[in-house]
Protein backbone atom coordinates (compact mmCIF):
# COMPACT_ATOMS: atom_id res chain seq x y z
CA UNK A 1 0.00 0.00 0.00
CA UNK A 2 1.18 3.43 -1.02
CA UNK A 3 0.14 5.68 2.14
CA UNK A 4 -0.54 5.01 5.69
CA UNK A 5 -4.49 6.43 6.76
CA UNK A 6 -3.45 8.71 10.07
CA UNK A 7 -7.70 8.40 10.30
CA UNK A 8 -6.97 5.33 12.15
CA UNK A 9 -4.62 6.40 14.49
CA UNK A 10 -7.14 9.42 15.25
CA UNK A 11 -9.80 7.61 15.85
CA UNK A 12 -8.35 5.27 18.28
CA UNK A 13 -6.46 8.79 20.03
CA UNK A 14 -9.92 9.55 20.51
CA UNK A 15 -11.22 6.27 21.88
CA UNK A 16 -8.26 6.69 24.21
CA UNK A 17 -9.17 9.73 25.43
CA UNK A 18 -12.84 8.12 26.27
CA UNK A 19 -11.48 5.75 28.34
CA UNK A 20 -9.62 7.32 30.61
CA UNK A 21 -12.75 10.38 30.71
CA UNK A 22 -14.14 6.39 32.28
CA UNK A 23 -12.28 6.99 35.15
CA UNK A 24 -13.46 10.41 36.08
CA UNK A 25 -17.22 9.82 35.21
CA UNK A 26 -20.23 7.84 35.77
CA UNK A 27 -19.17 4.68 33.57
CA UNK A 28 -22.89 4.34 32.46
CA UNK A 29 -22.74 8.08 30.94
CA UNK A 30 -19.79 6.54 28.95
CA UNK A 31 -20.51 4.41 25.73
CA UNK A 32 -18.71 2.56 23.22
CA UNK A 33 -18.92 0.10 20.57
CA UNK A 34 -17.70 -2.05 18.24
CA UNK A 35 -18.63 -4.40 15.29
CA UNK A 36 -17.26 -6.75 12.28
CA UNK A 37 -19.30 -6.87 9.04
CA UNK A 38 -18.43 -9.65 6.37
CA UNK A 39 -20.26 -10.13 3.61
CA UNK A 40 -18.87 -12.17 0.68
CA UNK A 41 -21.38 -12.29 -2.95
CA UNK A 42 -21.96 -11.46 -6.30
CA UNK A 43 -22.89 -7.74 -6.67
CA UNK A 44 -23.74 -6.74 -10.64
CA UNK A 45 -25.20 -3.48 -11.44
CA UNK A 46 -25.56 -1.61 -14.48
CA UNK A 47 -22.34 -0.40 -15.84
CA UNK A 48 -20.54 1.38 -19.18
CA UNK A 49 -19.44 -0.58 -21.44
CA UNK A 50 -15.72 1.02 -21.52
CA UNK A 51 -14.06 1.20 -18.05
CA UNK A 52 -12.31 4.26 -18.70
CA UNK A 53 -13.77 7.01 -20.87
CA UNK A 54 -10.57 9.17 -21.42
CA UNK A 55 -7.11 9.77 -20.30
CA UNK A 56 -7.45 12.89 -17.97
CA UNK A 57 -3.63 12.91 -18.04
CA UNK A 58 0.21 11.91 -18.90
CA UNK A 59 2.37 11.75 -15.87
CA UNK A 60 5.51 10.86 -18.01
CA UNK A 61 5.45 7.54 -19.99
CA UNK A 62 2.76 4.96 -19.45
CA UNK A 63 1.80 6.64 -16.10
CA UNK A 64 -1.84 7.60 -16.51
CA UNK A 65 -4.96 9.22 -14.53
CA UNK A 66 -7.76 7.89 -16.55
CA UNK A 67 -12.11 9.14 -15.83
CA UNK A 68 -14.29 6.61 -15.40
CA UNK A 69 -17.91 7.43 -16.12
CA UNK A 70 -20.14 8.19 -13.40
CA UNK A 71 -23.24 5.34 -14.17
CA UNK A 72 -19.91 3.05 -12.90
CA UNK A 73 -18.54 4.77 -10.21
CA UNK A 74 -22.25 5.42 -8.76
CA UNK A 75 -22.79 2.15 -9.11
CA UNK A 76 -19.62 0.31 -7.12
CA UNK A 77 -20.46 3.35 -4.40
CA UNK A 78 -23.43 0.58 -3.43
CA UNK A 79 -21.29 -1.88 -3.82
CA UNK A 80 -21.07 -3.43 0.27
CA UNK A 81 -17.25 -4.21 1.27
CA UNK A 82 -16.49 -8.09 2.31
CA UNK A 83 -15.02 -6.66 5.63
CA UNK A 84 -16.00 -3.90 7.80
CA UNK A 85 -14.59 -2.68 10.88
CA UNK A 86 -16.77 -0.03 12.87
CA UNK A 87 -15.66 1.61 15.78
CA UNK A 88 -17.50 4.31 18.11
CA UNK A 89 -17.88 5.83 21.27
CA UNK A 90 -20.55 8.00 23.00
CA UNK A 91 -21.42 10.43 25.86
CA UNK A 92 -24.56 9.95 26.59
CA UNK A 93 -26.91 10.98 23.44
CA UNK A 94 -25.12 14.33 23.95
CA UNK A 95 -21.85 13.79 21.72
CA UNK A 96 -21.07 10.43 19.42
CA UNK A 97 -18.04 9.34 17.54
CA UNK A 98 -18.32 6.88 14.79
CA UNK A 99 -16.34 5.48 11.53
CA UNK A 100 -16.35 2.38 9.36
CA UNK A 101 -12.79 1.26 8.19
CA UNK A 102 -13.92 -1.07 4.98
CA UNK A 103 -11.70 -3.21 3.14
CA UNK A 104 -13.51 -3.41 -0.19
CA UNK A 105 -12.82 -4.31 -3.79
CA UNK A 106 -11.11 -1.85 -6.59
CA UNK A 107 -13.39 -0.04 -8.47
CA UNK A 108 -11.71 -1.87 -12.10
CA UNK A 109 -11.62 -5.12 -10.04
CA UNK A 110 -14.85 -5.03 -9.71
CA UNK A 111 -15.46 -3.53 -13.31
CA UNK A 112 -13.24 -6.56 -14.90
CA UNK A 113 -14.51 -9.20 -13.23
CA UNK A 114 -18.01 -11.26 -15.08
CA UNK A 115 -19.17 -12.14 -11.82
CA UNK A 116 -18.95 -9.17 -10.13
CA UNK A 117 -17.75 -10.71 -7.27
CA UNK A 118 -17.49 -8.40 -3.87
CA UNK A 119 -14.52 -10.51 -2.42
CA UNK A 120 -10.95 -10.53 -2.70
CA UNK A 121 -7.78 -12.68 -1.77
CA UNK A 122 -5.49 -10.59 -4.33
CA UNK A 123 -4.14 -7.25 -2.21
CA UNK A 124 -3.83 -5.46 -5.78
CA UNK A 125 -7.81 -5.87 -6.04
CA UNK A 126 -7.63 -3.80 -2.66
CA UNK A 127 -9.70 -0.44 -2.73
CA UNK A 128 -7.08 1.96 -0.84
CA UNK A 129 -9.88 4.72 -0.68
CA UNK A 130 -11.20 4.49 2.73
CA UNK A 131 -12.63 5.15 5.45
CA UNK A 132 -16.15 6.67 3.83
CA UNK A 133 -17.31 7.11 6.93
CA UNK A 134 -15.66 8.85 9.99
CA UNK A 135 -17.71 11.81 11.77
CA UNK A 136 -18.37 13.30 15.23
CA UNK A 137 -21.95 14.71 16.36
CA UNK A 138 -22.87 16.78 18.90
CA UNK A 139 -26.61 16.68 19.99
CA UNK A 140 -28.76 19.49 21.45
CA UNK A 141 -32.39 20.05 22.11
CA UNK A 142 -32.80 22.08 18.70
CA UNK A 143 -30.62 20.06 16.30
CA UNK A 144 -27.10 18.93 15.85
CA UNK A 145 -23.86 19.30 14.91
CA UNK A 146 -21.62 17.01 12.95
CA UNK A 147 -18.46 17.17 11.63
CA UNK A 148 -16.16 14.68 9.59
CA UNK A 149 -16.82 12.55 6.66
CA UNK A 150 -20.31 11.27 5.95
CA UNK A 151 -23.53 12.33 3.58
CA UNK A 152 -25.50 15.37 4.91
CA UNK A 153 -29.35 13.84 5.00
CA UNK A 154 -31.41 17.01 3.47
CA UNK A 155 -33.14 14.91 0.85
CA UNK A 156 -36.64 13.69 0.41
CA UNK A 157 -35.37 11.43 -2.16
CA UNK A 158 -32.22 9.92 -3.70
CA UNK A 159 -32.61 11.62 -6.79
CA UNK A 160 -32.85 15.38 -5.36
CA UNK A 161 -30.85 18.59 -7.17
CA UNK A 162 -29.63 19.52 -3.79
CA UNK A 163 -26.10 18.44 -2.74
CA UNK A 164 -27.47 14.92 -3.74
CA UNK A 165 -24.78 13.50 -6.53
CA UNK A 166 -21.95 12.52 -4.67
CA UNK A 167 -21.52 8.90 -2.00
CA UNK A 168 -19.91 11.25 0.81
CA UNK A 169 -18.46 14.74 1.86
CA UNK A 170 -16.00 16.12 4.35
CA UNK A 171 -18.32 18.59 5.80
CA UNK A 172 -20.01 20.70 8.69
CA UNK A 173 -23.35 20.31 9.04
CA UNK A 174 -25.22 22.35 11.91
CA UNK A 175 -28.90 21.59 11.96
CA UNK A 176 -31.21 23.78 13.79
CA UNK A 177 -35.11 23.25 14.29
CA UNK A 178 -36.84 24.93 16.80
CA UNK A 179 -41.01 24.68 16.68
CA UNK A 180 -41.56 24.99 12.96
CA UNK A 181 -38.45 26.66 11.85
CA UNK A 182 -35.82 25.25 9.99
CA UNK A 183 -32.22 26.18 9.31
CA UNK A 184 -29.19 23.69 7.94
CA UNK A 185 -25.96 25.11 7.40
CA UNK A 186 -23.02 23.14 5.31
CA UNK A 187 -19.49 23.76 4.80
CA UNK A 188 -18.26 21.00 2.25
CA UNK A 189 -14.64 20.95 1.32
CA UNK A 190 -14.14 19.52 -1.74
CA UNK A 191 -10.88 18.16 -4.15
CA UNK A 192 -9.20 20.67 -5.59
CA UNK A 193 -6.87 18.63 -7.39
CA UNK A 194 -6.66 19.38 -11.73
CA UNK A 195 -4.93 17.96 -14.35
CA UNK A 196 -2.29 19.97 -16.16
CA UNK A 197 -5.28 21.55 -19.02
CA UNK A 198 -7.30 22.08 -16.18
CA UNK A 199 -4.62 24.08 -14.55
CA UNK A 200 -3.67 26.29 -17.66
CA UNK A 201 -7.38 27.25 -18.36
CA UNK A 202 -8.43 27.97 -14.12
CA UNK A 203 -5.37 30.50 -14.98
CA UNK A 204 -6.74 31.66 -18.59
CA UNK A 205 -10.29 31.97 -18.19
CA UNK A 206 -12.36 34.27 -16.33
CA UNK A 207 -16.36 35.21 -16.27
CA UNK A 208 -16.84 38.53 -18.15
CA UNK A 209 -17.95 39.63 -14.34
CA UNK A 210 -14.44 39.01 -13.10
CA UNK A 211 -12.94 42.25 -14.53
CA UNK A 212 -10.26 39.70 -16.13
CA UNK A 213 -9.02 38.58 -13.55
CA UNK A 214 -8.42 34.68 -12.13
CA UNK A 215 -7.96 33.05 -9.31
CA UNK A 216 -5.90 30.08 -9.01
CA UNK A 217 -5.68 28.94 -5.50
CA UNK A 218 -6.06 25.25 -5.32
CA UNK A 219 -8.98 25.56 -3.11
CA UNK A 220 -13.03 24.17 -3.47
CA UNK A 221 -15.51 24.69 -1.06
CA UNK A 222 -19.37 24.39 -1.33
CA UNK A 223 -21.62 26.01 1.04
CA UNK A 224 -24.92 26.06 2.08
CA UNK A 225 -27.80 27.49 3.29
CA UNK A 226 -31.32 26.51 4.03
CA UNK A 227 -33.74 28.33 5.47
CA UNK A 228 -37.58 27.43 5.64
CA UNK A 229 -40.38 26.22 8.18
CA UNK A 230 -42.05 22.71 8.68
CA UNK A 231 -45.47 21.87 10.00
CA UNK A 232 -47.67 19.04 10.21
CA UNK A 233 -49.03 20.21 6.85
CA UNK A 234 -45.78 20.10 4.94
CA UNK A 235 -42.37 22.42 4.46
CA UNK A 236 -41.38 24.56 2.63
CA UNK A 237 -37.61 25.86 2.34
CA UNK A 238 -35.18 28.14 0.11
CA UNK A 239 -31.23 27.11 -0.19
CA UNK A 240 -28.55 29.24 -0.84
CA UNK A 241 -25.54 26.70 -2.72
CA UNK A 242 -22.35 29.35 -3.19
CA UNK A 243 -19.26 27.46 -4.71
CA UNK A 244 -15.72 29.14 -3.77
CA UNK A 245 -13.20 27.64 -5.72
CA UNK A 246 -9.64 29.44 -7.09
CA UNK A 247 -9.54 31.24 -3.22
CA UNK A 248 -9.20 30.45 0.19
CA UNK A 249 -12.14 30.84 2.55
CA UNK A 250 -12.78 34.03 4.46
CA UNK A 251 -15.36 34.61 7.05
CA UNK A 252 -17.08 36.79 4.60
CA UNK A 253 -17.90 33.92 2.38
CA UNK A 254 -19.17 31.58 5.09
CA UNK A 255 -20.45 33.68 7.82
CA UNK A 256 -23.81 31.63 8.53
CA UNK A 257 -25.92 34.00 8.91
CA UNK A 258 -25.11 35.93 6.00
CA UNK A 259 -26.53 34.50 3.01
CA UNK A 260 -28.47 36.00 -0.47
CA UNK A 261 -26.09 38.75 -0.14
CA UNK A 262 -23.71 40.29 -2.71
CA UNK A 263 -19.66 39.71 -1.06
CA UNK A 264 -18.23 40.57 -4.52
CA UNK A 265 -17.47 37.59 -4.76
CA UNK A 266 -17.02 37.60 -8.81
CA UNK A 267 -14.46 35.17 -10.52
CA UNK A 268 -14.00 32.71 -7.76
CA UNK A 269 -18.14 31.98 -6.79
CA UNK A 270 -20.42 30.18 -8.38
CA UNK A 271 -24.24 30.71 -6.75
CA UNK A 272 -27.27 28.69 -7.04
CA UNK A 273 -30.62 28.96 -5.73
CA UNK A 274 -33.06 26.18 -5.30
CA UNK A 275 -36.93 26.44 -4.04
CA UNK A 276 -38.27 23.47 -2.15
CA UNK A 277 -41.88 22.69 -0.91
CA UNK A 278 -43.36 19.19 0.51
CA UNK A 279 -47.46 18.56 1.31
CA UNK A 280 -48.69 15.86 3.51
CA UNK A 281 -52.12 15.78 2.58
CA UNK A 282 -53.13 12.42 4.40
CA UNK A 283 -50.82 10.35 6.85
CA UNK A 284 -48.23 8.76 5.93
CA UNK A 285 -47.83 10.47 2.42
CA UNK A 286 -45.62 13.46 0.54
CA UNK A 287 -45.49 15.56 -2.39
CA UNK A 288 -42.25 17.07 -2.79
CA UNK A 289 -40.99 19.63 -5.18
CA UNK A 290 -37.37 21.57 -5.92
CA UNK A 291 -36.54 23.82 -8.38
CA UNK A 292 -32.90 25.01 -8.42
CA UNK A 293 -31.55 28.12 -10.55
CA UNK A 294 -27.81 28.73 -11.29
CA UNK A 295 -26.26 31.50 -13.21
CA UNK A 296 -28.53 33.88 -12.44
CA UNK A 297 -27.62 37.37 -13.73
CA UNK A 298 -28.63 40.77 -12.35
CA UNK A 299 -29.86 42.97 -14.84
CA UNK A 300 -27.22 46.02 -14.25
CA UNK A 301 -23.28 45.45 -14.23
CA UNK A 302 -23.10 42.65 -17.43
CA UNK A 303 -21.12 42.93 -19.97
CA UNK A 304 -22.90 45.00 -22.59
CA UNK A 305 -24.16 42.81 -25.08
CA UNK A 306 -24.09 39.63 -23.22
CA UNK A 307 -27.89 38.23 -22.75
CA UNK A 308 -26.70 35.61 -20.83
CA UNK A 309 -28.98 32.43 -19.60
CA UNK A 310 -30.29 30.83 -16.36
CA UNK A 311 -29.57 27.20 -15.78
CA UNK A 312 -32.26 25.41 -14.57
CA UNK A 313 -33.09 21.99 -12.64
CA UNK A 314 -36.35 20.47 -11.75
CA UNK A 315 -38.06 17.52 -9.21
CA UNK A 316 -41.39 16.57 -8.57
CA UNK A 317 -42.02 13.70 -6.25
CA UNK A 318 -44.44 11.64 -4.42
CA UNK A 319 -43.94 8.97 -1.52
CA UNK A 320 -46.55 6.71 0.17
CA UNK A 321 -45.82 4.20 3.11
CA UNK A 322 -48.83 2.09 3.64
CA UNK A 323 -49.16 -0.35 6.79
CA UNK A 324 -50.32 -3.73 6.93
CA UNK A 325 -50.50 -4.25 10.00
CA UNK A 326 -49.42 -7.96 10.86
CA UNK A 327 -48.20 -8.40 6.91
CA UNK A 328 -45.62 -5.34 7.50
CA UNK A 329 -45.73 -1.91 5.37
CA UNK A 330 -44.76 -1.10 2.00
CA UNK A 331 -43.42 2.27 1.03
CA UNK A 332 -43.25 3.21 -2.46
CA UNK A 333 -41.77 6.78 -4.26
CA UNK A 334 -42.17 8.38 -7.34
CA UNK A 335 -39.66 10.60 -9.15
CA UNK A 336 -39.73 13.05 -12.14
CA UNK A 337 -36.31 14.96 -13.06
CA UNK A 338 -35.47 17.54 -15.44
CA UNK A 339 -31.43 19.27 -15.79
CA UNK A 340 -30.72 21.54 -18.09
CA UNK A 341 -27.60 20.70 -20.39
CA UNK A 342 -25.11 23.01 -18.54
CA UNK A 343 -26.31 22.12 -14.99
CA UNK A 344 -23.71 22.36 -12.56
CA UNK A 345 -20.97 22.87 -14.90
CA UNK A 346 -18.99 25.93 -15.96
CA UNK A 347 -16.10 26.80 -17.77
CA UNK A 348 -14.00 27.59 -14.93
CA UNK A 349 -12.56 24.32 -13.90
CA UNK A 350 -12.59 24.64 -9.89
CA UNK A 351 -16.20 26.41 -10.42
CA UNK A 352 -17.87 23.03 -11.19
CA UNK A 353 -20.82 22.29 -9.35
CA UNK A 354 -18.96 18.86 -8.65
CA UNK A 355 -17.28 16.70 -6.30
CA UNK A 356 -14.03 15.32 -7.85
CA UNK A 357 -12.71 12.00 -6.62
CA UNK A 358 -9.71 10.11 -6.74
CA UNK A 359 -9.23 6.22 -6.73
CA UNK A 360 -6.11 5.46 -5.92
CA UNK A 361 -5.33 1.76 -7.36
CA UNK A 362 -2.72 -0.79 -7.38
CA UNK A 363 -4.68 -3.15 -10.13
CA UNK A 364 -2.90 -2.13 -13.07
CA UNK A 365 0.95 -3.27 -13.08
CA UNK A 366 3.29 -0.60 -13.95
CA UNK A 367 5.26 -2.53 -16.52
CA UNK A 368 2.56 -2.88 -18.89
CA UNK A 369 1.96 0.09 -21.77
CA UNK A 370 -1.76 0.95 -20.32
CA UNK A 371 -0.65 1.47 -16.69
CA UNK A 372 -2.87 3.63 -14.82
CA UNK A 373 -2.87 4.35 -11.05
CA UNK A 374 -5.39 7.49 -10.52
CA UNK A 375 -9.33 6.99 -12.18
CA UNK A 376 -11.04 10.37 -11.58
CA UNK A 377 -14.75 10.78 -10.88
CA UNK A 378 -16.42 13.55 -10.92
CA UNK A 379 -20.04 13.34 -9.22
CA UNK A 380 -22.43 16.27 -9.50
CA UNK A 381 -23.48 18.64 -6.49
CA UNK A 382 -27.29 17.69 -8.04
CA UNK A 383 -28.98 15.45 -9.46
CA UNK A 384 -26.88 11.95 -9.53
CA UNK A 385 -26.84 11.49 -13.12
CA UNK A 386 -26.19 14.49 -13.69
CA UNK A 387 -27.19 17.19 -16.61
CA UNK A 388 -28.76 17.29 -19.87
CA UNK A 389 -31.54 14.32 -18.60
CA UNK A 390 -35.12 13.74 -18.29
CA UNK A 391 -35.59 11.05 -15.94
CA UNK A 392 -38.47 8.96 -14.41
CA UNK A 393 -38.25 6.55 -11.39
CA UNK A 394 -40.51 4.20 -9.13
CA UNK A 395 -39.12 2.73 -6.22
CA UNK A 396 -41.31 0.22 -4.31
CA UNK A 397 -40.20 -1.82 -1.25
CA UNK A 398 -41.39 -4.04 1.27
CA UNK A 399 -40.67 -4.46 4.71
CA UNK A 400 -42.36 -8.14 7.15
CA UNK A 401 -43.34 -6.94 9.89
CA UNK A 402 -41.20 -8.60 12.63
CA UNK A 403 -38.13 -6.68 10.03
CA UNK A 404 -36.72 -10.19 9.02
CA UNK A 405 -37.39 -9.84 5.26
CA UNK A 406 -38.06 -7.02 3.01
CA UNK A 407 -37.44 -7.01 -1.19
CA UNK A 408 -37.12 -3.99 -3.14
CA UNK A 409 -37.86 -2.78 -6.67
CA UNK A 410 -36.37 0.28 -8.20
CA UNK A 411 -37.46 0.65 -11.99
CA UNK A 412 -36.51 3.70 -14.27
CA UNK A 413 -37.04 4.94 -17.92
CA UNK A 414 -34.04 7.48 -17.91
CA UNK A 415 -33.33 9.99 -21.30
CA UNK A 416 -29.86 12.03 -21.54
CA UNK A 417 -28.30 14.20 -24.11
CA UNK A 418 -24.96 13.80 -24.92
CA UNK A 419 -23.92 16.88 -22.41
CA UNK A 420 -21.89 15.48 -19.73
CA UNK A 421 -20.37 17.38 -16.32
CA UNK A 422 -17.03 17.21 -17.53
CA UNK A 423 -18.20 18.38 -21.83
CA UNK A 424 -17.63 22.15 -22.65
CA UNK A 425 -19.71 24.70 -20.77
CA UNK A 426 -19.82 26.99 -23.37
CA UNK A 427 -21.15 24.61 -26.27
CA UNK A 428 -23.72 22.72 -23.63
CA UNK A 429 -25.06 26.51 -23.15
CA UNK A 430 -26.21 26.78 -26.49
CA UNK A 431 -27.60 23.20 -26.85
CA UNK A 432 -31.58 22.08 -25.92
CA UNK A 433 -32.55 19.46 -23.92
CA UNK A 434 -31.70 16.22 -25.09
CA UNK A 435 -28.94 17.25 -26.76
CA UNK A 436 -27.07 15.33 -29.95
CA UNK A 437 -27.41 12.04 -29.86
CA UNK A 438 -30.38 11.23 -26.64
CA UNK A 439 -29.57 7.93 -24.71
CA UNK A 440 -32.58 6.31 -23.35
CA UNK A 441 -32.24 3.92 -20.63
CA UNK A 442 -35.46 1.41 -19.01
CA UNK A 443 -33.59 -0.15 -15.78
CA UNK A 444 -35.26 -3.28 -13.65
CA UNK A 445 -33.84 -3.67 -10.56
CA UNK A 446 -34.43 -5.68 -8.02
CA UNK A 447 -33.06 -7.05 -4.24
CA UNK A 448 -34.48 -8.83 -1.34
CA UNK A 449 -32.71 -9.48 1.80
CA UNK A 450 -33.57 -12.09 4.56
CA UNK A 451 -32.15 -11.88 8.18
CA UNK A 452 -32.17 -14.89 9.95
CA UNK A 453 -31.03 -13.38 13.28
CA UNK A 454 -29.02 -10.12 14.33
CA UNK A 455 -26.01 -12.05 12.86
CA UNK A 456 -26.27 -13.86 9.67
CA UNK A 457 -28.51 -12.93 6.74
CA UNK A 458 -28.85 -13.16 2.96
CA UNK A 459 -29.75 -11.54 0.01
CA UNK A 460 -30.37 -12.24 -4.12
CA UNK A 461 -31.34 -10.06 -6.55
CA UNK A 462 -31.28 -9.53 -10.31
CA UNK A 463 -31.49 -6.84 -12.72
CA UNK A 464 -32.14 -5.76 -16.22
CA UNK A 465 -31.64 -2.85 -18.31
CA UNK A 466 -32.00 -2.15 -22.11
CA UNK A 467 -29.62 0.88 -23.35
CA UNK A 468 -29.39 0.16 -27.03
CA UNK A 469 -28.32 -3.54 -26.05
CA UNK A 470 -30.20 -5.83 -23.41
CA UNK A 471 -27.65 -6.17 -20.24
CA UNK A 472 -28.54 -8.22 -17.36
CA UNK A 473 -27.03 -8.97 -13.65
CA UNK A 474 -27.57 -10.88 -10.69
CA UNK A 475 -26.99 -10.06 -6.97
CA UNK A 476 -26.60 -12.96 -4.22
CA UNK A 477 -24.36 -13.76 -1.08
CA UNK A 478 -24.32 -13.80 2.58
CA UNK A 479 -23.79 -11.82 5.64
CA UNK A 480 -22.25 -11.63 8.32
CA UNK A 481 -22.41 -9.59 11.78
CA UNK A 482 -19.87 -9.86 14.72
């Protein structure tokens, strides 16, 4: 293995420092845990059919970073690791600590193999990306606090256009909800790592509201704002997302309380503005809605001539949990998405509306001529598939009622222009919906699990989808719980 993860030695500094807090306080106000997960299958899922989409860049030689499309890397991000090692502590319900160190299998691993096989006796098949989850929280009578690596839970649904593209974030994320109001504050740092092009053009180009100039600090940070109130009746909520990238954070960009203001903030922030509503007509149910704007323009201080255009993004959703009684519940959800063909990009490189990451691999051997050791993913701050798509999904599951058995089906009829996150901002700007050639997707999937008792279960699956050819998977193995 190339590096040594100091997140390990952290954590157990900190379980250290529990234990000897033992000794100076009530030992039942002191809590810890500890668990082993094994689970050892066949995990298939709809993939590309090329592992690696472009060379990103040319270290010297054969020495490659390569992108791997995002339908695979959102894919192996459900992927569950063969061995799982969780660790955490707690003070009363007042303050927890908590992380998951998994050893799973690399992302091409996975890709190459037929069976899709979760397992692995080969350390080059080892994923060295870990841990995805590691965070602190800090509990109060009005919310939280919680800090550390995890994903912020401000969704209704899966598929929302807020901060809901990418499998984790290293964040803050203060919560606050007192009677019906509601405010969520989130300070995401994100990679600001670029490839030499993406280098040269973060110092060449610059939004006509820059005044020519650039900013080329090898800094990315997303924050956000939410304010709105939440009754028995429903919600409804307005959120501030203001991307810093090219600059270091000052206070004046992520004061909390200061949000929908002008910081002239111009070459180095990207803004976006999303409306959100929910309506519980009858128990048990939800409409949801969002609408997010980005590139909004004011209508003094452009550049004369310059109409400019507002990038939009839409949702409309309904979810339904039924109960039957002795028989269980099921809960079903229904999805509608719409993203513009320049959502969340831009033409400034660290001004993305994405979340770059890195896999770090050992697969490849460096003797051969396609050697490769970085694959770069970048996942949007959206929608999870991203721009340029009009999308459709049902999601039905159902759960026994003694929570030994439940079997889900997620089915989809997905459209998407050619218009990627990574394509050119400028030419997506001028294109329509759907753009060039549209891709149209119907996806089957299905999963049940079975759990025999708190230790051991099992699960099979299968799954279908037709994207110009018919592809087909299966999912089956066992678990384990220590």
């Amino acid at each position: 293995m190339r590096r040594f993860n100091v997140t390990v030695f952290f954590f157990l500094l900190l379980l250290t420092v529990f234990s000897q807090a033992t000794a100076e306080t009530s030992t039942e106000n002191i809590g810890g845990s500890a668990y082993i997960k094994i689970n050892a299958g066949i995990w298939g899922a709809p993939t590309a059919s090329v592992f690696a989409v472009d060379t990103m860049e040319n270290f010297g030689g054969n020495w490659r970073a390569l992108r791997v499309p995002l339908e695979t890397a959102r894919y192996f991000e459900t992927l569950p690791p063969f061995f799982v090692l969780g660790l955490g502590a707690n003070y009363k319900d007042d303050f927890l600590i908590h992380a998951e160190f998994p050893l799973r299998r690399d992302i091409e691993a996975w890709y190459q193999d037929s069976y899709k096989r979760t397992y692995t006796f080969e350390p080059a098949e080892l994923d060295l990306n870990v841990p995805t989850e590691a965070w602190g929280q800090w509990n109060n009578p009005t919310g939280f606090v919680k800090f550390g690596r995890f994903k912020p839970e401000i969704a209704p649904t899966p598929n929302s256009i807020i901060l809901g593209g990418a499998p984790h974030h290293d964040a803050i994320h203060w919560k606050f909800a007192a009677g019906v109001a509601r405010y969520d504050f989130i300070i995401v740092s994100l990679n600001a790592w670029l490839s030499k092009d993406e280098d040269s053009l973060q110092a060449k180009v610059s939004i006509p509201n820059a005044r020519e100039r650039t900013y080329t600090e090898h800094t990315k940070n997303l924050l956000l704002h939410r304010v709105g109130i939440d009754g028995g009746w429903g919600y409804i909520s307005i959120t501030e997302q203001s991307l810093i990238g090219g600059k270091n954070l000052e206070f004046r960009d992520f004061s909390p309380f200061a949000a929908w203001h002008n910081n002239f903030s111009y070459g180095y922030s990207k803004m976006s503005t999303a409306l959100e509503a929910g309506l519980r007509p009858i128990k048990n149910s939800e409409f949801y809605w969002q609408f997010a704007m980005e590139d909004i323009q004011s209508p003094v201080g452009e550049v004369e001539g310059d109409k400019g255009y507002i990038t939009l993004a839409f949702l409309a959703g309904y979810k339904q949990k039924i109960p039957l009684g002795i028989y269980g519940e099921i809960e079903s959800r229904m999805d509608a998405v719409r993203t513009d063909p320049q959502y969340n990009n831009n033409e400034v490189p660290l001004q993305k509306m994405t979340s770059r990451k890195i896999y770090n691999s050992n697969f490849r051997e460096q003797g051969k001529p396609n050697f490769a050791d970085m694959y770069i993913v970048d996942y949007p701050l959206g929608y999870r598939r991203g721009p340029d798509a009009i999308d459709l999904w049902w999601n039905l599951k159902y759960t026994s009622a003694n929570k030994k058995f439940n079997a889900e089906l997620e089915t989809a009829y997905l459209r998407q222009g050619e218009c990627k996150i990574y394509s050119d901002h400028n030419e997506c700007s001028q294109q329509k919906i759907l753009s060039g050639a549209e891709e149209k997707i119907f996806l089957l999937d299905f999963l049940a699990n079975y759990f025999y008792n708190k230790n051991f279960s099992i699960y099979a699956g299968a799954g279908f989808q037709n994207n110009k050819k018919n592809d087909a998977w299966v999912k089956t193995g066992v678990g384990f719980n220590l």
